[in-house]
PDB file of N, CA and C in Angstrom:
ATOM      1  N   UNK A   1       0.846  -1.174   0.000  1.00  0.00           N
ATOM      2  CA  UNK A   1       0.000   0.000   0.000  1.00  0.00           C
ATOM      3  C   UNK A   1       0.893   1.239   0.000  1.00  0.00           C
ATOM      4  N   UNK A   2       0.236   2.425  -0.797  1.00  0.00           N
ATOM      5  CA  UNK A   2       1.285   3.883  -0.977  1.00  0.00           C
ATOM      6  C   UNK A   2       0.897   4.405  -0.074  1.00  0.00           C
ATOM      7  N   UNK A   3       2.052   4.624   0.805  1.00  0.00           N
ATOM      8  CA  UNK A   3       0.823   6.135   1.600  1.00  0.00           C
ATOM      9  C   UNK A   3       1.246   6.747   0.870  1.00  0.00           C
ATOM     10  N   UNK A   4       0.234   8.365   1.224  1.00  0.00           N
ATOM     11  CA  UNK A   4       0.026   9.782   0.975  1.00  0.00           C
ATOM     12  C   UNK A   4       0.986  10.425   1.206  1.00  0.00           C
ATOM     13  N   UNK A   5       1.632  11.207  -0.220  1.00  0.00           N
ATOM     14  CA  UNK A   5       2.308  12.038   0.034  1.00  0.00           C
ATOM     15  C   UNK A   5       2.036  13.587   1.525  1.00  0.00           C
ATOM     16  N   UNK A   6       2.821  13.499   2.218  1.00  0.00           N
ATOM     17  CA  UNK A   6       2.791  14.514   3.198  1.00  0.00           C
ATOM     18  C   UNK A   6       2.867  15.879   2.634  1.00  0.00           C
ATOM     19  N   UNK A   7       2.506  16.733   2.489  1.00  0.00           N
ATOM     20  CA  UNK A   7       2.512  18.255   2.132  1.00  0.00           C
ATOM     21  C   UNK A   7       2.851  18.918   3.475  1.00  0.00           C
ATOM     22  N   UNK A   8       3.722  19.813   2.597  1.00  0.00           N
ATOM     23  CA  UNK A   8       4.165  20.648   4.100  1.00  0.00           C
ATOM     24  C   UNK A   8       3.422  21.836   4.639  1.00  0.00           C
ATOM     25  N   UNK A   9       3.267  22.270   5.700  1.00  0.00           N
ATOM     26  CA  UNK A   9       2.267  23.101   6.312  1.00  0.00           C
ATOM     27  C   UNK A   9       2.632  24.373   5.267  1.00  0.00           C
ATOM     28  N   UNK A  10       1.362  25.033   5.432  1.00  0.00           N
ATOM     29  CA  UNK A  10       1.014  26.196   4.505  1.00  0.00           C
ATOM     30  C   UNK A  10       1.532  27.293   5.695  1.00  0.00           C
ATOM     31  N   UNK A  11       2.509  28.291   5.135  1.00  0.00           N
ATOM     32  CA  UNK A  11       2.912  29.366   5.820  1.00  0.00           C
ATOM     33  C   UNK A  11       1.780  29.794   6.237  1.00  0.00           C
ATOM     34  N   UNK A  12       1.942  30.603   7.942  1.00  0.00           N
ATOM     35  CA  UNK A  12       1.068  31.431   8.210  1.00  0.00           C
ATOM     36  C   UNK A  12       0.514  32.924   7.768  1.00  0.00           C
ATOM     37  N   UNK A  13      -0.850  33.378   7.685  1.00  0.00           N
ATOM     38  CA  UNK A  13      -1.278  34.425   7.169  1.00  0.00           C
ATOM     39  C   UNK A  13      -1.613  35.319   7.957  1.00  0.00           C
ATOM     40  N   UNK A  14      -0.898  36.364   8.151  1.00  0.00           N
ATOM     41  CA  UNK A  14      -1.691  36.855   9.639  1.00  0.00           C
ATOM     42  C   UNK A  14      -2.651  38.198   9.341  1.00  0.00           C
ATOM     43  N   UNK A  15      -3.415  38.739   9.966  1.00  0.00           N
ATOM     44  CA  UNK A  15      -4.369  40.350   9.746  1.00  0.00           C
ATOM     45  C   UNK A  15      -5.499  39.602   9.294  1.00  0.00           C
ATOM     46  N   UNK A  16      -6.241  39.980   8.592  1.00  0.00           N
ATOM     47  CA  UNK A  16      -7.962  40.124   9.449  1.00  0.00           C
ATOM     48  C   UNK A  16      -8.641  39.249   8.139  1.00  0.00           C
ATOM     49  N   UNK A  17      -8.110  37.534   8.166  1.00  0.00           N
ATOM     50  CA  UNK A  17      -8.355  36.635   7.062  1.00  0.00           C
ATOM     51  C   UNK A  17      -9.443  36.116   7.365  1.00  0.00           C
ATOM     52  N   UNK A  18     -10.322  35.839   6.381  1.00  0.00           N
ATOM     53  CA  UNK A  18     -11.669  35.228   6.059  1.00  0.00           C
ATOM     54  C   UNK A  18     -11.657  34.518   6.042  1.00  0.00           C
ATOM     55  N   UNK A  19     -10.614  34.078   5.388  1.00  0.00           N
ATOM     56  CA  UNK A  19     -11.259  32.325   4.816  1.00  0.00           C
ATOM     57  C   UNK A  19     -10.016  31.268   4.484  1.00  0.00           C
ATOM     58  N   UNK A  20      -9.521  30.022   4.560  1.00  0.00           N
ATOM     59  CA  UNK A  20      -8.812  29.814   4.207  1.00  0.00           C
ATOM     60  C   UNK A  20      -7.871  29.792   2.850  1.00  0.00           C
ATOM     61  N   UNK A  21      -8.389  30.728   1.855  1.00  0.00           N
ATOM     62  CA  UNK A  21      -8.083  30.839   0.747  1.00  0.00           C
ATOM     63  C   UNK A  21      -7.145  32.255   0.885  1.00  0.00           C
ATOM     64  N   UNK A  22      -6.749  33.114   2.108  1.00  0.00           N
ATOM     65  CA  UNK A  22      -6.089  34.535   2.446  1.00  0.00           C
ATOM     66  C   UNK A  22      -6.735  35.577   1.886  1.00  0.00           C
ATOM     67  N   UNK A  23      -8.230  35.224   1.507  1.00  0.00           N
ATOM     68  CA  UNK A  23      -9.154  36.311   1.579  1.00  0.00           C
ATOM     69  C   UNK A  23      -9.117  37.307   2.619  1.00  0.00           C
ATOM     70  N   UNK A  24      -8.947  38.722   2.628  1.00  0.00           N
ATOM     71  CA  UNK A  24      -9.274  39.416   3.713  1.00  0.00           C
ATOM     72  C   UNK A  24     -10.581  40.277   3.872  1.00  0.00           C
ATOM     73  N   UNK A  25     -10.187  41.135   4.771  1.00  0.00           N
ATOM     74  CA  UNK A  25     -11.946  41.849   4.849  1.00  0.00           C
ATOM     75  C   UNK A  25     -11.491  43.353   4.055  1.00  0.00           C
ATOM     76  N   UNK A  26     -10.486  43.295   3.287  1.00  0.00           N
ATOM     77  CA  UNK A  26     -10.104  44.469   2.736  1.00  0.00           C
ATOM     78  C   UNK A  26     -10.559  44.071   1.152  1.00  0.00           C
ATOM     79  N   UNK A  27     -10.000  42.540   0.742  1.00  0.00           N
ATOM     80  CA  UNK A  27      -9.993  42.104  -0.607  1.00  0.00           C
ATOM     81  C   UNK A  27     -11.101  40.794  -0.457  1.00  0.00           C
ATOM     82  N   UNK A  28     -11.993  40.415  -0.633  1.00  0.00           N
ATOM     83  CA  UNK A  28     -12.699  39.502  -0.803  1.00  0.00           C
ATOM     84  C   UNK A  28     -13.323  38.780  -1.703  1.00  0.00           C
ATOM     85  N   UNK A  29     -13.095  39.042  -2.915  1.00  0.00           N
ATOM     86  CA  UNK A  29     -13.851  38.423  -4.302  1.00  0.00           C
ATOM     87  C   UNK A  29     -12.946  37.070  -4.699  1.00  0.00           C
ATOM     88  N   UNK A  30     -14.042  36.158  -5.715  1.00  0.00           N
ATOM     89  CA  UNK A  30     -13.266  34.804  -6.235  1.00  0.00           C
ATOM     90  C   UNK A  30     -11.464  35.180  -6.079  1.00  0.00           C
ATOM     91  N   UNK A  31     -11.283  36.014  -6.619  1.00  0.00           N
ATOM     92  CA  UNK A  31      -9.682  35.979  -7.561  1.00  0.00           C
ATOM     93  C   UNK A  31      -8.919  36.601  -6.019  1.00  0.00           C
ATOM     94  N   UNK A  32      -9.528  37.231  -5.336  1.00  0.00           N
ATOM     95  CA  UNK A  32      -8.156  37.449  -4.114  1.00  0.00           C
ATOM     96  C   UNK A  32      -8.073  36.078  -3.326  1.00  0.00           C
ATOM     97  N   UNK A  33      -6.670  35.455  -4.127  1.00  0.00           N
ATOM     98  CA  UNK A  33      -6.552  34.724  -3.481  1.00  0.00           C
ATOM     99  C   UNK A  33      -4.412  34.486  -3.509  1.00  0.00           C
ATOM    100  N   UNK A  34      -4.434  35.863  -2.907  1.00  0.00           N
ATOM    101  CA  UNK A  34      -3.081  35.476  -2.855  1.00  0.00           C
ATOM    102  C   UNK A  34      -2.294  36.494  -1.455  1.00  0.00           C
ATOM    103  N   UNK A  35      -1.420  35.819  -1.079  1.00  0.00           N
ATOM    104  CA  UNK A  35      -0.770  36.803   0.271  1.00  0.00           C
ATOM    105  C   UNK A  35       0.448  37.099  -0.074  1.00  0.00           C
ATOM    106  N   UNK A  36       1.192  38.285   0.480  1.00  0.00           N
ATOM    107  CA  UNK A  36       2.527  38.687   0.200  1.00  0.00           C
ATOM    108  C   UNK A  36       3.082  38.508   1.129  1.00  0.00           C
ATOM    109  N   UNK A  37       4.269  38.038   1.169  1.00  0.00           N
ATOM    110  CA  UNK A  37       5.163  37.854   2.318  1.00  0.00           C
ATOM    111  C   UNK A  37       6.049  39.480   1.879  1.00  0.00           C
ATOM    112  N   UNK A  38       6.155  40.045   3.238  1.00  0.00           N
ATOM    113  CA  UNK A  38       6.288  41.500   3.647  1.00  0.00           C
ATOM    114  C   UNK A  38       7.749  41.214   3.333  1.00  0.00           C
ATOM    115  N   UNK A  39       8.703  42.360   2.842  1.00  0.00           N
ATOM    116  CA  UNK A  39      10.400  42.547   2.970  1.00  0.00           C
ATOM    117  C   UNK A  39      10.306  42.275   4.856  1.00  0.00           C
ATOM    118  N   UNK A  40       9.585  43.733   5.153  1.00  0.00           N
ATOM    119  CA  UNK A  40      10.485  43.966   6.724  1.00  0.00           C
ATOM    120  C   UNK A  40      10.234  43.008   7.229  1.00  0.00           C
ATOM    121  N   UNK A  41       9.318  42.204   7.579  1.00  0.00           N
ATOM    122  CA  UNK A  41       8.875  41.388   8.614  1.00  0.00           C
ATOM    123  C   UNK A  41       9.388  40.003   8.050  1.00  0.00           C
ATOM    124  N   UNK A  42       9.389  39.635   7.178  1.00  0.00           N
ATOM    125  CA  UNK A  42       9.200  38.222   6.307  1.00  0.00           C
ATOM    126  C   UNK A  42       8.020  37.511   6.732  1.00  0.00           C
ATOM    127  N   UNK A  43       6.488  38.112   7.172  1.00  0.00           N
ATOM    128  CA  UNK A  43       5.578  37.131   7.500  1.00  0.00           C
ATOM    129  C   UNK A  43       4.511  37.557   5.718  1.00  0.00           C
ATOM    130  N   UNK A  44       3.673  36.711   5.976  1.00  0.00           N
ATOM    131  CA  UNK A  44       2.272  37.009   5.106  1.00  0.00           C
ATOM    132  C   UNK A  44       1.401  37.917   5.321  1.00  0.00           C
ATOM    133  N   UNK A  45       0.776  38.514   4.434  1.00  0.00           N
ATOM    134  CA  UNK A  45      -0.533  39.402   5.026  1.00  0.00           C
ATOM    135  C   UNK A  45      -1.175  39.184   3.621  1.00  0.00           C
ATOM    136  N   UNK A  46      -2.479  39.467   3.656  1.00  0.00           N
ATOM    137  CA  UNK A  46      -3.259  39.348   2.841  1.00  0.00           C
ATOM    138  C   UNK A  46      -3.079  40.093   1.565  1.00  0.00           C
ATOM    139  N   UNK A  47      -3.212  41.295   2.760  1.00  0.00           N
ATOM    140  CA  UNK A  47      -2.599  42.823   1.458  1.00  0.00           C
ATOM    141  C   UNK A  47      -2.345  43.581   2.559  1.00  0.00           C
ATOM    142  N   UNK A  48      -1.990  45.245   1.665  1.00  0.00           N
ATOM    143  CA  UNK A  48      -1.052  45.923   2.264  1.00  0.00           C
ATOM    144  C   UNK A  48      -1.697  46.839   3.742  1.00  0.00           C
ATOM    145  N   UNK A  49      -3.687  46.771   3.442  1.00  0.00           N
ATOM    146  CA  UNK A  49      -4.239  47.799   4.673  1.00  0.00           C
ATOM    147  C   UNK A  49      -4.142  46.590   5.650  1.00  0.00           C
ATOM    148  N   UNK A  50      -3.546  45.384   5.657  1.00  0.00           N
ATOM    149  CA  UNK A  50      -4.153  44.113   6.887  1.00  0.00           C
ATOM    150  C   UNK A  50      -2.473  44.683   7.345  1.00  0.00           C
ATOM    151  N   UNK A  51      -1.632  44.437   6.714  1.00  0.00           N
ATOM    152  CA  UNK A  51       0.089  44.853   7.341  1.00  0.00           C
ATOM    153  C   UNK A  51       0.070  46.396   7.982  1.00  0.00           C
ATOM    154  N   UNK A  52      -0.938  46.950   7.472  1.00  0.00           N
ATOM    155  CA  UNK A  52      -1.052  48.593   7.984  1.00  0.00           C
ATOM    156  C   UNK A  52      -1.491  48.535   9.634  1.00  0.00           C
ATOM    157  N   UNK A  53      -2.695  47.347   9.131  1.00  0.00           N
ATOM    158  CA  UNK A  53      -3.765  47.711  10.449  1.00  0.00           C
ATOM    159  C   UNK A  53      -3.189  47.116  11.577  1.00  0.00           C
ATOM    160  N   UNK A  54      -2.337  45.720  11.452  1.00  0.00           N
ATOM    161  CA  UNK A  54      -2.074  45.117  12.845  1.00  0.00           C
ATOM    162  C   UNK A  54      -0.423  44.609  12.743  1.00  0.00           C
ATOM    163  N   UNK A  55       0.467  45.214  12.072  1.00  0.00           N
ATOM    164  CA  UNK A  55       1.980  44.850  12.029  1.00  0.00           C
ATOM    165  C   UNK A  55       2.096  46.377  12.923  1.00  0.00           C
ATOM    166  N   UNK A  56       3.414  46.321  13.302  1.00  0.00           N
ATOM    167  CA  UNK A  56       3.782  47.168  14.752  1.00  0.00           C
ATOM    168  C   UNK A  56       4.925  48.142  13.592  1.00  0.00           C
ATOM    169  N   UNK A  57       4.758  47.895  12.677  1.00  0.00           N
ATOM    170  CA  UNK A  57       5.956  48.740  12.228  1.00  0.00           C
ATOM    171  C   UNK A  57       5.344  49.196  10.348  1.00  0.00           C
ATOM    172  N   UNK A  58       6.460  49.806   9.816  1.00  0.00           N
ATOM    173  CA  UNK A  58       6.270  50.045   8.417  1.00  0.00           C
ATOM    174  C   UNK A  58       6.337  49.150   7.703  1.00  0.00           C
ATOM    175  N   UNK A  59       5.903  48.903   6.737  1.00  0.00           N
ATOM    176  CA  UNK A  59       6.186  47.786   5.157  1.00  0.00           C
ATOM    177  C   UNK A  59       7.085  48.636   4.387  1.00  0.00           C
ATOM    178  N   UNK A  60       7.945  47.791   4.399  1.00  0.00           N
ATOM    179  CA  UNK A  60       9.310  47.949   3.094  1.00  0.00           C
ATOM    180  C   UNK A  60       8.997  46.988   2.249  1.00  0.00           C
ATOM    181  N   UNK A  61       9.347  47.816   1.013  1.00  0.00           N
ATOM    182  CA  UNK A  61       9.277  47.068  -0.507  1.00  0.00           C
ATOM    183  C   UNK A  61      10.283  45.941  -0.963  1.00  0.00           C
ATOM    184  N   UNK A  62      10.214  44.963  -1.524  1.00  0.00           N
ATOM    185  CA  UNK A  62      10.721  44.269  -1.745  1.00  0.00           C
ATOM    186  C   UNK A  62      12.229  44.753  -3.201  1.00  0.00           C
ATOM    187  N   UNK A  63      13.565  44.618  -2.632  1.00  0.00           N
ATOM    188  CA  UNK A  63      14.389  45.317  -3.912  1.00  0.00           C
ATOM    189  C   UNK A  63      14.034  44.900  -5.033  1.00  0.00           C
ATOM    190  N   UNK A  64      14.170  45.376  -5.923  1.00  0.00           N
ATOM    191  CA  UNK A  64      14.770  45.034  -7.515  1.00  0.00           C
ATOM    192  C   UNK A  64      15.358  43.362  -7.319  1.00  0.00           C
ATOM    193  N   UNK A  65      16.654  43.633  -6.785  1.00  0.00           N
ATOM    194  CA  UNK A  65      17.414  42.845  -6.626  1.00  0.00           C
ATOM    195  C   UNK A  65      17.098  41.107  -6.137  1.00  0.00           C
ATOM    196  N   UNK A  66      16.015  41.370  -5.570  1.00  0.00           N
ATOM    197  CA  UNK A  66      15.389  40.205  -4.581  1.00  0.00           C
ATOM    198  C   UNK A  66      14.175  39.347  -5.514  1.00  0.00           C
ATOM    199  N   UNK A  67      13.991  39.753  -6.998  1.00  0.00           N
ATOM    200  CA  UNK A  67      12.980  38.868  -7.552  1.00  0.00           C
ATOM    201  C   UNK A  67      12.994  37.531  -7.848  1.00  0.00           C
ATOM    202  N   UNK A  68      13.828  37.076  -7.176  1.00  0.00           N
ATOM    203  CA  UNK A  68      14.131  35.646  -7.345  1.00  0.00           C
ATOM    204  C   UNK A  68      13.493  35.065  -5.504  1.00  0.00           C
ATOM    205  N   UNK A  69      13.458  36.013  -4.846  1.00  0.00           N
ATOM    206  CA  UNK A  69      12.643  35.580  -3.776  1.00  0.00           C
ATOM    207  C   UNK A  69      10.982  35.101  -3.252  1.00  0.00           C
ATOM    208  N   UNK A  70      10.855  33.539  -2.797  1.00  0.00           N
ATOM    209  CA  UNK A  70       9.211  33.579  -2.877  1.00  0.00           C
ATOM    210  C   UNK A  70       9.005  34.144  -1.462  1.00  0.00           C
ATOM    211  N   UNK A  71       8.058  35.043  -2.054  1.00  0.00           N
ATOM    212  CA  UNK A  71       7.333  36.241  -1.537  1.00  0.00           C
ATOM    213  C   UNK A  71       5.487  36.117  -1.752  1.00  0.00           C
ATOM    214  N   UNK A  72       5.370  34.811  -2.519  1.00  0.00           N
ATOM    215  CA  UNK A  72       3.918  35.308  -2.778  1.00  0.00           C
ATOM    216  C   UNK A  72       3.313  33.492  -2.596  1.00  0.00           C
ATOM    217  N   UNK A  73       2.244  33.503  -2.304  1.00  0.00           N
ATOM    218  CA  UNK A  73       1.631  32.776  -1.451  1.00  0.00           C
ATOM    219  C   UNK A  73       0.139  32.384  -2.445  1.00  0.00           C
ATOM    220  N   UNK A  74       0.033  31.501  -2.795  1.00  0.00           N
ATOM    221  CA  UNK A  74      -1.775  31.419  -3.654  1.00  0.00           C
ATOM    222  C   UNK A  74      -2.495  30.660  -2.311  1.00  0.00           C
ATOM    223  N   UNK A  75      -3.224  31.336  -2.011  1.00  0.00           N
ATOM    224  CA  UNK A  75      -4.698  30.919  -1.572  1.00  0.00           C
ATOM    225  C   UNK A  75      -5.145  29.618  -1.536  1.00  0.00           C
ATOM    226  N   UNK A  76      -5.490  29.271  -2.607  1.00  0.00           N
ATOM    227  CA  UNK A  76      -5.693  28.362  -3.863  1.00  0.00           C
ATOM    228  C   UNK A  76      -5.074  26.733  -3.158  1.00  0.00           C
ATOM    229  N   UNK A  77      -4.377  26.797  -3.814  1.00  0.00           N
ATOM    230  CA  UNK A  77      -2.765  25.438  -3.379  1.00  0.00           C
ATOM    231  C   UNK A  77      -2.274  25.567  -2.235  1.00  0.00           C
ATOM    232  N   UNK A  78      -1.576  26.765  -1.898  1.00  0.00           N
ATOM    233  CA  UNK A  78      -0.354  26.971  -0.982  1.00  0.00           C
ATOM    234  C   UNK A  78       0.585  27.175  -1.442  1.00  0.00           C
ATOM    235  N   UNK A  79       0.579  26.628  -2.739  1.00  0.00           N
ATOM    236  CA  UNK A  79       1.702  26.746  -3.309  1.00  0.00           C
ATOM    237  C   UNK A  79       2.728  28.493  -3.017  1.00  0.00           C
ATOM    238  N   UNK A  80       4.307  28.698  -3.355  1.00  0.00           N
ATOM    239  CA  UNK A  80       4.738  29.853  -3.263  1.00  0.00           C
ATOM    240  C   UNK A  80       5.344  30.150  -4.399  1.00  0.00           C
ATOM    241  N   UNK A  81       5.609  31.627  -4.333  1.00  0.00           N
ATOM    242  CA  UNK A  81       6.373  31.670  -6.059  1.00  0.00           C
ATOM    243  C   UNK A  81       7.281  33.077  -5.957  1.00  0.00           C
ATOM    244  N   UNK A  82       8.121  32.977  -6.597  1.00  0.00           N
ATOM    245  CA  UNK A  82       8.968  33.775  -6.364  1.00  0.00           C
ATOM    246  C   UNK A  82       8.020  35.007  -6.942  1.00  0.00           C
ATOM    247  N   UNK A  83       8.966  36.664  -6.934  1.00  0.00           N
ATOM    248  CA  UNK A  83       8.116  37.718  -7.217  1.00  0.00           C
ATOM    249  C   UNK A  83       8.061  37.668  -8.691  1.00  0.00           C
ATOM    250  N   UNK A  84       9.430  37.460  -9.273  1.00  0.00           N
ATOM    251  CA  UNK A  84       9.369  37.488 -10.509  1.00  0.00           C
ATOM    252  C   UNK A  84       8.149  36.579 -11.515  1.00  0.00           C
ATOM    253  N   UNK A  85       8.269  35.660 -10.548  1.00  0.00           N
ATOM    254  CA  UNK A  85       6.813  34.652 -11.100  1.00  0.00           C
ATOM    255  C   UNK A  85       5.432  35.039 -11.701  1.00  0.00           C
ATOM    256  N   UNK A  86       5.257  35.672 -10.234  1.00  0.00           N
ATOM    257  CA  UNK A  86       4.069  36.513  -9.756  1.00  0.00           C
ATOM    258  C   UNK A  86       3.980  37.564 -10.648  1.00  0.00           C
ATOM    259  N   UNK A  87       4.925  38.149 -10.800  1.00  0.00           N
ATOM    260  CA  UNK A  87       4.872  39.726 -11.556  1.00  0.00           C
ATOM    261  C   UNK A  87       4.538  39.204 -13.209  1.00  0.00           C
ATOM    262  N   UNK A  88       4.778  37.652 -13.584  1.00  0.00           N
ATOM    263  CA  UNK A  88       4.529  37.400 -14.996  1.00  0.00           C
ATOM    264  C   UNK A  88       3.518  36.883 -14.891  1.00  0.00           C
ATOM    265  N   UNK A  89       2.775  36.692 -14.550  1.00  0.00           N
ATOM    266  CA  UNK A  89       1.546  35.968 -14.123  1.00  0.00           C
ATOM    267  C   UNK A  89       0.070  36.063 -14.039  1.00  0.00           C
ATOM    268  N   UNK A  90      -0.994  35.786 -14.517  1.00  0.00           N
ATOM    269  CA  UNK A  90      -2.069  36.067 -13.614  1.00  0.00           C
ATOM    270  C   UNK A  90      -2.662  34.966 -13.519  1.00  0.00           C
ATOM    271  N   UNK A  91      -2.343  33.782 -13.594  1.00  0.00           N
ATOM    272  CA  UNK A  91      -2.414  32.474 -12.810  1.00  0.00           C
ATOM    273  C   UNK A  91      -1.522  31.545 -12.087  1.00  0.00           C
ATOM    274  N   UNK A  92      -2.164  30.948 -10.613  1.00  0.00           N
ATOM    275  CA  UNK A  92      -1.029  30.270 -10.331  1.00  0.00           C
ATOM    276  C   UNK A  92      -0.312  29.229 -11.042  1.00  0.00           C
ATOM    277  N   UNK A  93       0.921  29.165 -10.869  1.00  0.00           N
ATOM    278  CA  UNK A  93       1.190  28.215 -11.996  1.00  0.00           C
ATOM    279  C   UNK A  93       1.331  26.731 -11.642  1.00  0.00           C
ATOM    280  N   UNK A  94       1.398  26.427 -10.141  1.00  0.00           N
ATOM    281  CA  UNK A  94       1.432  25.236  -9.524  1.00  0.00           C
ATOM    282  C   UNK A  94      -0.619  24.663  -9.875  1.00  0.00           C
ATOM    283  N   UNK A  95      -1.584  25.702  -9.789  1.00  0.00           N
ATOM    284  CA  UNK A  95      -2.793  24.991  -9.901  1.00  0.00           C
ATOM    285  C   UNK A  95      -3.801  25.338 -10.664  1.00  0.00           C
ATOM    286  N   UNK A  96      -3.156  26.304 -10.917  1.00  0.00           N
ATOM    287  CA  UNK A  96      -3.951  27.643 -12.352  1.00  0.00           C
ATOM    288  C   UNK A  96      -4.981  28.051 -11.861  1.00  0.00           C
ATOM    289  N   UNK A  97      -5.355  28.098 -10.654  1.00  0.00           N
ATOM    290  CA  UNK A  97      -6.163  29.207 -10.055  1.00  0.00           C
ATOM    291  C   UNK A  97      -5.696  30.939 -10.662  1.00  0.00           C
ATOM    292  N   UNK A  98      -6.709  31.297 -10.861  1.00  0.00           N
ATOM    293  CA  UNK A  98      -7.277  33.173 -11.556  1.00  0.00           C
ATOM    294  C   UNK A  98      -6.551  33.962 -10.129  1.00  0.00           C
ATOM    295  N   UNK A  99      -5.932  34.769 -10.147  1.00  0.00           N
ATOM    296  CA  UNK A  99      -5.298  35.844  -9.772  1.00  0.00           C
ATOM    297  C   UNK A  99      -5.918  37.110  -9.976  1.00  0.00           C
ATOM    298  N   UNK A 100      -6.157  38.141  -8.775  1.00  0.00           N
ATOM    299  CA  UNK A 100      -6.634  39.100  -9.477  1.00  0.00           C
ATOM    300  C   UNK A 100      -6.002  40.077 -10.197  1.00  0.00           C
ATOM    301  N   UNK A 101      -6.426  40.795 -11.523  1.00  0.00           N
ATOM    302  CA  UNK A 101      -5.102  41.060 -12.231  1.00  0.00           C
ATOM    303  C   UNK A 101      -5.129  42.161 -11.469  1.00  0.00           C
ATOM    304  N   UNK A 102      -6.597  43.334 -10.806  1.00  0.00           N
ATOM    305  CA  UNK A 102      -6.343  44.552 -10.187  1.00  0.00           C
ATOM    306  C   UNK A 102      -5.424  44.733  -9.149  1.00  0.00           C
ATOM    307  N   UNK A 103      -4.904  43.720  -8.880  1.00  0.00           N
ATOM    308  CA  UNK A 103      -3.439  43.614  -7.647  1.00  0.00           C
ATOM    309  C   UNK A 103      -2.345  44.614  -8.406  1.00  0.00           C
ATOM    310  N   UNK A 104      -2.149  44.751  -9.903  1.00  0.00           N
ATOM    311  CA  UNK A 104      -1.112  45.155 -10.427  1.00  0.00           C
ATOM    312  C   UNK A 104      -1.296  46.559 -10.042  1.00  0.00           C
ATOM    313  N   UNK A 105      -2.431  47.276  -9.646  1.00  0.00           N
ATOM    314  CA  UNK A 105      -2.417  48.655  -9.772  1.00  0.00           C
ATOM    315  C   UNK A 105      -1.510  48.782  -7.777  1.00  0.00           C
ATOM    316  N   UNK A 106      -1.190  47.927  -6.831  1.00  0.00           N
ATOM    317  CA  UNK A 106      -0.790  47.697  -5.636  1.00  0.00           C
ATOM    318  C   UNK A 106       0.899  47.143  -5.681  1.00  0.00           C
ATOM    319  N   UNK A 107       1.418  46.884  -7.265  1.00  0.00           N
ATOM    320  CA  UNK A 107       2.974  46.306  -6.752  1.00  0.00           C
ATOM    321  C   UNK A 107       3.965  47.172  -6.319  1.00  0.00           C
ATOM    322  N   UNK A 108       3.413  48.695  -6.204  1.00  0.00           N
ATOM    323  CA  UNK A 108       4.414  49.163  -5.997  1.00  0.00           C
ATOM    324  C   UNK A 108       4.136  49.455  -4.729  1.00  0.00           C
ATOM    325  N   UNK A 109       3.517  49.283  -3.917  1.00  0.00           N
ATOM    326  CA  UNK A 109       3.686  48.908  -2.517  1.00  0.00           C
ATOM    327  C   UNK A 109       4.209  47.264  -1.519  1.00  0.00           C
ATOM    328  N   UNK A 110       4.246  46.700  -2.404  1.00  0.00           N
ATOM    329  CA  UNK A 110       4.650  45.244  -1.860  1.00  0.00           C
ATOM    330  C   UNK A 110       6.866  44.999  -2.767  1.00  0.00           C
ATOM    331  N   UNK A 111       6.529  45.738  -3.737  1.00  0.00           N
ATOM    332  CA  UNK A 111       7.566  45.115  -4.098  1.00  0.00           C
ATOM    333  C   UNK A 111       8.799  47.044  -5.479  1.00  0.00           C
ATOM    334  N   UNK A 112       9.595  47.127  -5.518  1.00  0.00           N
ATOM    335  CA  UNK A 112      10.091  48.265  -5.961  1.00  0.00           C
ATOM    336  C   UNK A 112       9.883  47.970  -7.194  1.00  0.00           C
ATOM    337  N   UNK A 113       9.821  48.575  -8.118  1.00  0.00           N
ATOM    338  CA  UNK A 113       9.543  48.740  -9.444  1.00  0.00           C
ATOM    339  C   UNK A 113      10.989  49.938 -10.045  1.00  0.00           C
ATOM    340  N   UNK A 114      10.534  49.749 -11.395  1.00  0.00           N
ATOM    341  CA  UNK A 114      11.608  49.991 -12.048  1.00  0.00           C
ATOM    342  C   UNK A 114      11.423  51.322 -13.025  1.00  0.00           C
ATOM    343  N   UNK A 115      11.865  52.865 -12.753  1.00  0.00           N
ATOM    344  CA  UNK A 115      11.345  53.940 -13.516  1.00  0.00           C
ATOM    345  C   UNK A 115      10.767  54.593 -12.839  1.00  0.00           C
TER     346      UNK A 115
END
């Protein structure tokens, strides 16, 4: 008999989550279904007013330099993906869960941009 592959625990999400998918009470529709892991802190938040409302400090952007870092979290799977991933993306690519694309008008608060 096979056992079941073990999956490893899904990083924690912290600020004011709905549902197990890292829905918050800021973003709630089908497609929010993704969390950012913060530069300063290195934890998750849903989005950037849940890191506003209950992190003890500022959000720093993620460098240029750092897009090879997973930083982003699907809902969806669990799956993680680096930024650069994310930034090409508007599906996950581990389960092809829909992404919302209106996140793009928010990367320049989670992560530095270029120009």
């Amino acid at each position: 008999m096979t056992e079941p592959a073990i999956r490893p625990a899904r990083p924690r999400v912290l600020g004011p989550v709905v549902d197990d998918m890292t829905r918050c009470v800021h973003y709630r529709t089908e497609v929010d279904i993704v969390a950012i892991r913060f530069a300063c802190c290195g934890e998750y938040y849903p989005c950037h007013l849940c890191h506003e409302e209950t992190a003890d400090h500022p959000a720093e952007q993620w460098p240029l330099a750092e897009r090879d870092r997973e930083a982003v979290l699907c809902g969806a799977c669990g799956g993680e993906l680096t930024i650069a991933a994310y930034l090409e993306t508007t599906d996950c690519p581990a389960c092809g869960s829909r992404f919302n694309d209106r996140c793009r008008l928010h990367t320049h608060l989670y992560f530095q941009t270029e120009g």
